[in-house]
C-alpha atoms as a PDB file:
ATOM      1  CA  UNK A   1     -57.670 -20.213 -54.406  1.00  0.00           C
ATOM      2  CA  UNK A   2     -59.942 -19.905 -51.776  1.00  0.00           C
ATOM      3  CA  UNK A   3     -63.583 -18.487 -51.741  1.00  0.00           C
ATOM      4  CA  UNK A   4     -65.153 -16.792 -48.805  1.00  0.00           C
ATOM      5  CA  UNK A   5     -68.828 -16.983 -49.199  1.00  0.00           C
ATOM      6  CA  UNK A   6     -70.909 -14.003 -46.772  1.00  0.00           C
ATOM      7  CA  UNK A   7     -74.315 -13.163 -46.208  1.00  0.00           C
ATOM      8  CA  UNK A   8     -75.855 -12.110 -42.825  1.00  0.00           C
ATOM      9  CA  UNK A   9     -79.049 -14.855 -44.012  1.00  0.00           C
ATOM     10  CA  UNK A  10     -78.582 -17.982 -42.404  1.00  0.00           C
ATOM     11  CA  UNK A  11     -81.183 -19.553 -44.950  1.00  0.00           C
ATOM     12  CA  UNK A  12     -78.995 -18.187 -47.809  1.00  0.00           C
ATOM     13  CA  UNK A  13     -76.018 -19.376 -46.497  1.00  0.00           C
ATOM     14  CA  UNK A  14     -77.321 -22.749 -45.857  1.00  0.00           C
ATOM     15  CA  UNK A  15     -78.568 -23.156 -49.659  1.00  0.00           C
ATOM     16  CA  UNK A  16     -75.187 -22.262 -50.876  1.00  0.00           C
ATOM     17  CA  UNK A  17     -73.440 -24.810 -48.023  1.00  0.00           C
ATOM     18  CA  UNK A  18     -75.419 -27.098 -49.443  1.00  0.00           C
ATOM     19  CA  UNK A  19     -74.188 -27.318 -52.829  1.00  0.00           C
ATOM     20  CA  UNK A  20     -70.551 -26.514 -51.440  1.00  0.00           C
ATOM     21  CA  UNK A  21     -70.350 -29.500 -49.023  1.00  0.00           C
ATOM     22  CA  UNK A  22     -67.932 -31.251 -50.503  1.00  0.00           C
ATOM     23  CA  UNK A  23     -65.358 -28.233 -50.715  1.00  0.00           C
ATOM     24  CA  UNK A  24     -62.909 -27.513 -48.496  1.00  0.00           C
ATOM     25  CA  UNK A  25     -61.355 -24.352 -50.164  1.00  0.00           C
ATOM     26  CA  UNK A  26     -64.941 -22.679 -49.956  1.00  0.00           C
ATOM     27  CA  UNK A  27     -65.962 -20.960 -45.888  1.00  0.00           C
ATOM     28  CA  UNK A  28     -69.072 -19.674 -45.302  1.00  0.00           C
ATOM     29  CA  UNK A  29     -69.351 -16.618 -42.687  1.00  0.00           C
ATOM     30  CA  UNK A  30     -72.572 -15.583 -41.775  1.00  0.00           C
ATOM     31  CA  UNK A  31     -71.397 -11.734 -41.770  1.00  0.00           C
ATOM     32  CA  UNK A  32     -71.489  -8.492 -43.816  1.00  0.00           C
ATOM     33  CA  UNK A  33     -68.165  -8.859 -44.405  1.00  0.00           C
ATOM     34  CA  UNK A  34     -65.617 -11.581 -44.548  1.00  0.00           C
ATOM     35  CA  UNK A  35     -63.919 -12.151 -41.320  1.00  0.00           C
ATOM     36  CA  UNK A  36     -61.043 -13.898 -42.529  1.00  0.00           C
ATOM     37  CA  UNK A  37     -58.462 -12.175 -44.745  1.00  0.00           C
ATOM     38  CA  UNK A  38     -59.223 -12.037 -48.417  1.00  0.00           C
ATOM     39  CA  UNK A  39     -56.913 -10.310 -51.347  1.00  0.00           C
ATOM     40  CA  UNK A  40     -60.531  -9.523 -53.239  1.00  0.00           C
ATOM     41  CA  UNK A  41     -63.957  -8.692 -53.270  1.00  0.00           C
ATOM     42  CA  UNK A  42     -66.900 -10.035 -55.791  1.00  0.00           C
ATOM     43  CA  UNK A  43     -69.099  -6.976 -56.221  1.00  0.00           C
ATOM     44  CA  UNK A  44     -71.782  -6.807 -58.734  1.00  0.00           C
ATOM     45  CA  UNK A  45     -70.995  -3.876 -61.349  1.00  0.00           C
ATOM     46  CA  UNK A  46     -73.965  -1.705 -59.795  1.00  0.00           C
ATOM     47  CA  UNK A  47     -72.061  -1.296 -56.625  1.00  0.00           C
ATOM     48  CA  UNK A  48     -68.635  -1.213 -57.683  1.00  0.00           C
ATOM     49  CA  UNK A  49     -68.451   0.622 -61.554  1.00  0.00           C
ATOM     50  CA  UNK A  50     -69.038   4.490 -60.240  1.00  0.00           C
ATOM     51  CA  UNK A  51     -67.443   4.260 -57.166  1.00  0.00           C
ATOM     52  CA  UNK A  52     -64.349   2.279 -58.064  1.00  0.00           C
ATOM     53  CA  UNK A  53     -63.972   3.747 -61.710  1.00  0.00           C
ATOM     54  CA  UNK A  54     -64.844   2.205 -64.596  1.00  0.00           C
ATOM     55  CA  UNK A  55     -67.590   1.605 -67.406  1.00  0.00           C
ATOM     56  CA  UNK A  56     -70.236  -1.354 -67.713  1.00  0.00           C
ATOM     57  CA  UNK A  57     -68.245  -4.595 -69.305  1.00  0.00           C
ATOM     58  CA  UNK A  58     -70.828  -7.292 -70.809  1.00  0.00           C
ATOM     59  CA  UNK A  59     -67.848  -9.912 -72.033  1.00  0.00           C
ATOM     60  CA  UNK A  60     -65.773  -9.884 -69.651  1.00  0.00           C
ATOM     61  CA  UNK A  61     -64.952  -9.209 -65.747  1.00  0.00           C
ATOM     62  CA  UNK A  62     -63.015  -6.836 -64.625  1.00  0.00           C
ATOM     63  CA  UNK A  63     -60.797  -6.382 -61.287  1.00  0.00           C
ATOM     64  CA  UNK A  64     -60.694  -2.492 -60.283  1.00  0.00           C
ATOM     65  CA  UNK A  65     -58.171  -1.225 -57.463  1.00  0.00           C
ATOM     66  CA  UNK A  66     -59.544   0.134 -54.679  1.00  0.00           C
ATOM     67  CA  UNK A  67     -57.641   3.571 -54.537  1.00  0.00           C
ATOM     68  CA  UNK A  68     -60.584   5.350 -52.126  1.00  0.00           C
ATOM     69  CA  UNK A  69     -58.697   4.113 -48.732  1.00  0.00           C
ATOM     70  CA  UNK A  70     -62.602   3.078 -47.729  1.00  0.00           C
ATOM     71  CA  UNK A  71     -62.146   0.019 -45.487  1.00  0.00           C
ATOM     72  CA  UNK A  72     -63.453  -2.342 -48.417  1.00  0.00           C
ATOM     73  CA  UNK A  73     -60.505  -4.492 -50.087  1.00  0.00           C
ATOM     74  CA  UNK A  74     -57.577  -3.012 -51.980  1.00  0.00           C
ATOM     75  CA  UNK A  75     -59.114  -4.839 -55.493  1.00  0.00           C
ATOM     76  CA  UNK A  76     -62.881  -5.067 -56.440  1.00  0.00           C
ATOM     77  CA  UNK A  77     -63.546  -8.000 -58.706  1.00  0.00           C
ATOM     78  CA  UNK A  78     -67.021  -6.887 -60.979  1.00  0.00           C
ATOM     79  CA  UNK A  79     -68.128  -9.880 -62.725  1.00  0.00           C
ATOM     80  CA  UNK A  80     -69.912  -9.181 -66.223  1.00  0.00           C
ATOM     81  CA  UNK A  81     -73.658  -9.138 -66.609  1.00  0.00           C
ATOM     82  CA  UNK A  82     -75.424 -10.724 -69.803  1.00  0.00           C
ATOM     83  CA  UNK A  83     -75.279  -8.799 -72.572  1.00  0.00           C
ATOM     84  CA  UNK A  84     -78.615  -6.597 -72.788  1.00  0.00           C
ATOM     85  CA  UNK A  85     -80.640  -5.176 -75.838  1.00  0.00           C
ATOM     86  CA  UNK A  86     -83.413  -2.841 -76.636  1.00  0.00           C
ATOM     87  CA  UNK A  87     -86.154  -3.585 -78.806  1.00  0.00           C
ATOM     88  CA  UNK A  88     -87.938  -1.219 -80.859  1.00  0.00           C
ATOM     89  CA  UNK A  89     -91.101  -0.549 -77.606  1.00  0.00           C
ATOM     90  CA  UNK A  90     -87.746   0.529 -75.985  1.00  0.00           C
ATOM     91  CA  UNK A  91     -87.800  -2.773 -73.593  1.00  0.00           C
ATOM     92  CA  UNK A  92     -84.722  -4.421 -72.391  1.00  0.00           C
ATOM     93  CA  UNK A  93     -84.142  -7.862 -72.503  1.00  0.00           C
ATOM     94  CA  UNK A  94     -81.399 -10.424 -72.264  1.00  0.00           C
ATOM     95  CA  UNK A  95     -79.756 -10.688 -76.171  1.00  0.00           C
ATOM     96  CA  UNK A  96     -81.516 -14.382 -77.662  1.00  0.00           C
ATOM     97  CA  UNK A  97     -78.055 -15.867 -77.611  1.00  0.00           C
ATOM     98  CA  UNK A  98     -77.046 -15.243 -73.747  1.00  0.00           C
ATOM     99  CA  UNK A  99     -81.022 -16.462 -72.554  1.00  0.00           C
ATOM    100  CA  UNK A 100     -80.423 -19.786 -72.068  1.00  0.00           C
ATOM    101  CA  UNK A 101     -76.892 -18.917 -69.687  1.00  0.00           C
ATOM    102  CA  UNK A 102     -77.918 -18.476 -65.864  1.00  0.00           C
ATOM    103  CA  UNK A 103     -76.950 -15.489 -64.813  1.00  0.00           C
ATOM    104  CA  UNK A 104     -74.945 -16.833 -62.121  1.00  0.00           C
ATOM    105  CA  UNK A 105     -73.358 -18.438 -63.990  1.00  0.00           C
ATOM    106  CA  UNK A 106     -72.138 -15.776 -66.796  1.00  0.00           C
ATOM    107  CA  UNK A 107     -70.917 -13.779 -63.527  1.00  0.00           C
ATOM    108  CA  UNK A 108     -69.378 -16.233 -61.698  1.00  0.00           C
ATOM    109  CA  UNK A 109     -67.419 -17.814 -65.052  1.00  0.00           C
ATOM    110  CA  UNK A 110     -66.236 -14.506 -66.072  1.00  0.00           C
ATOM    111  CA  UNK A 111     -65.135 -13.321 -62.776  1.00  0.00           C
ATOM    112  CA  UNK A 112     -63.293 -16.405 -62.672  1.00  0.00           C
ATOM    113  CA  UNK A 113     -61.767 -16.002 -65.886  1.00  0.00           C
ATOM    114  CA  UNK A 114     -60.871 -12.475 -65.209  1.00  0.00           C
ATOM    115  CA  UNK A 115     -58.542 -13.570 -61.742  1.00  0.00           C
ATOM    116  CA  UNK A 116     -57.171 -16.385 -63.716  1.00  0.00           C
ATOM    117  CA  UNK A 117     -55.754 -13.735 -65.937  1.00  0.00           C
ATOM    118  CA  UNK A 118     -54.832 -11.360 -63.211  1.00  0.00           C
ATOM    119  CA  UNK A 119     -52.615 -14.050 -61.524  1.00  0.00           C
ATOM    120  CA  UNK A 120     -51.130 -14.700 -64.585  1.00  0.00           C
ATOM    121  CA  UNK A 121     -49.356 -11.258 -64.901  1.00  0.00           C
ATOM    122  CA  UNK A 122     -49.160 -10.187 -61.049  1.00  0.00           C
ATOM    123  CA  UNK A 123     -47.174 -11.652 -57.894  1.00  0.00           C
ATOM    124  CA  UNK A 124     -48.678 -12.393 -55.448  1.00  0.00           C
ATOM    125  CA  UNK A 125     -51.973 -13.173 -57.464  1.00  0.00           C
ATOM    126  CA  UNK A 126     -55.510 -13.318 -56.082  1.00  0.00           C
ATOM    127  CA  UNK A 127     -55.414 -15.938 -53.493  1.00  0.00           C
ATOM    128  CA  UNK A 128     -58.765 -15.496 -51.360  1.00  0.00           C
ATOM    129  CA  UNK A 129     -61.835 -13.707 -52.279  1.00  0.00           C
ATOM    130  CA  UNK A 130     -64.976 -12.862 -50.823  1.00  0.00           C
ATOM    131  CA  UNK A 131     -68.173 -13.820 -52.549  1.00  0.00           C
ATOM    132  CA  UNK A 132     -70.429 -11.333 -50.686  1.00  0.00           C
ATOM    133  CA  UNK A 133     -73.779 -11.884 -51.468  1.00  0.00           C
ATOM    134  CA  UNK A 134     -75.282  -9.000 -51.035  1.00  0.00           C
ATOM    135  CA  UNK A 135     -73.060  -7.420 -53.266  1.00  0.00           C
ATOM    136  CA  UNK A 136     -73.836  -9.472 -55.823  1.00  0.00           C
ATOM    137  CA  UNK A 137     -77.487  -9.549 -55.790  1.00  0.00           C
ATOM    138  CA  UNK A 138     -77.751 -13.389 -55.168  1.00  0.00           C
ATOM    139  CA  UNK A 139     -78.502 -13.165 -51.538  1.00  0.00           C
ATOM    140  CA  UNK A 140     -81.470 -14.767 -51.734  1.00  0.00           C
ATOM    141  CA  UNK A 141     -82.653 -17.951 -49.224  1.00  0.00           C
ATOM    142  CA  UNK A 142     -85.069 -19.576 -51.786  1.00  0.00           C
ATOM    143  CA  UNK A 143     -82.460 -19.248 -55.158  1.00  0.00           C
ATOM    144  CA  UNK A 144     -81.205 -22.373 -55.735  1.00  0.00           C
ATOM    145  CA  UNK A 145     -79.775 -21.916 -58.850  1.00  0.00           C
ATOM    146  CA  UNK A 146     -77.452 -18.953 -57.977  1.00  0.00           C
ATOM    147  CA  UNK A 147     -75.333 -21.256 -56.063  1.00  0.00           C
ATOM    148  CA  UNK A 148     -75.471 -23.891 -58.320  1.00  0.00           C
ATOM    149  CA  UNK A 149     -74.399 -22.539 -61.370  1.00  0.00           C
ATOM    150  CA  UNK A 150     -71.482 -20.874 -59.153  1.00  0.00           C
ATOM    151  CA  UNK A 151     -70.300 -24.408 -58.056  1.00  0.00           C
ATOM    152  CA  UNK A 152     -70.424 -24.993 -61.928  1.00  0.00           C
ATOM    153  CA  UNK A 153     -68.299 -22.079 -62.437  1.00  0.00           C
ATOM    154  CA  UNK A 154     -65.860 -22.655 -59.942  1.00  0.00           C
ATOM    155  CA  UNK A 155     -65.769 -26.689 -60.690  1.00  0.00           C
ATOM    156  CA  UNK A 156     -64.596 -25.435 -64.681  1.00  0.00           C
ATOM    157  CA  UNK A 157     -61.970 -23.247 -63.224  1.00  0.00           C
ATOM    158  CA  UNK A 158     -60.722 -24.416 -59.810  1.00  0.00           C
ATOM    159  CA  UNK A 159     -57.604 -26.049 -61.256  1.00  0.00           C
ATOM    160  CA  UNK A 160     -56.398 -23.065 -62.910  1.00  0.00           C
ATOM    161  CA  UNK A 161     -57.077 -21.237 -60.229  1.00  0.00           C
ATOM    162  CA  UNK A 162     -54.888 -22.956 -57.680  1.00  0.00           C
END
């Protein structure tokens, strides 16, 4: 599979080249959108759950078909966020035992997962998708450890994703 990573912020972009160097199934377009073609989009559940249809999924990610006919790609791939809980004040915070998992991370992993799957049951499968930034909250030119725990992501399921 191949990842398309976008962001309109050179600085961003160059942060996440960085710790994709070495990969030659990952481009990096500095766009809104991916210029090349791409079978999916990664869109964080914020943007994607109301509009595409579908409810808030904390263990796993989900890949919605894009039925609206609005320009954006025919599936939407909504990666999980960590499970949240309310304490007793009525504050939300991260549960104890997803803290120590970067966010990143979680998303990326279960995204991955969740195409893995996908391609197991459809031809064609998922063969390109965009990682748009933006989309996914983690345009952001000082995070370094968004696109690192992606990289660890992808390295665990890369194989299985071929």
């Amino acid at each position: 599979m191949r990842l398309v990573v976008t962001s309109e912020k050179a600085e961003t972009l160059n942060r996440w080249q960085a710790v994709f160097e070495d990969c030659d199934d990952v481009l990096f377009q500095q766009a809104p959108r991916a210029e090349t073609p791409v079978d999916a989009v990664l869109m964080a559940g914020i943007f994607a759950i109301e509009r595409y249809g579908s409810r808030p999924a904390f263990e796993k990610g989900q890949i919605l078909e894009n039925r609206r006919n609005d320009g954006w790609h025919d599936l939407i791939v909504v990666p999980p966020t960590r499970p949240m809980m309310r304490d007793a004040g009525g504050t939300w915070s991260v549960r104890a035992e997803y803290a120590g998992i970067q966010p990143a991370y979680y998303a990326a992993s279960h995204a991955f997962q969740a195409i893995a799957e996908w391609n197991d049951t459809h031809d064609p499968g998922i063969s390109a998708v965009e990682v748009n930034l933006p989309l996914l909250d983690m345009d952001h030119p000082v995070d370094d450890s968004s696109p690192r725990s992606f990289r660890q992501a992808w390295e665990e399921y890369r194989d299985r994703l071929r």
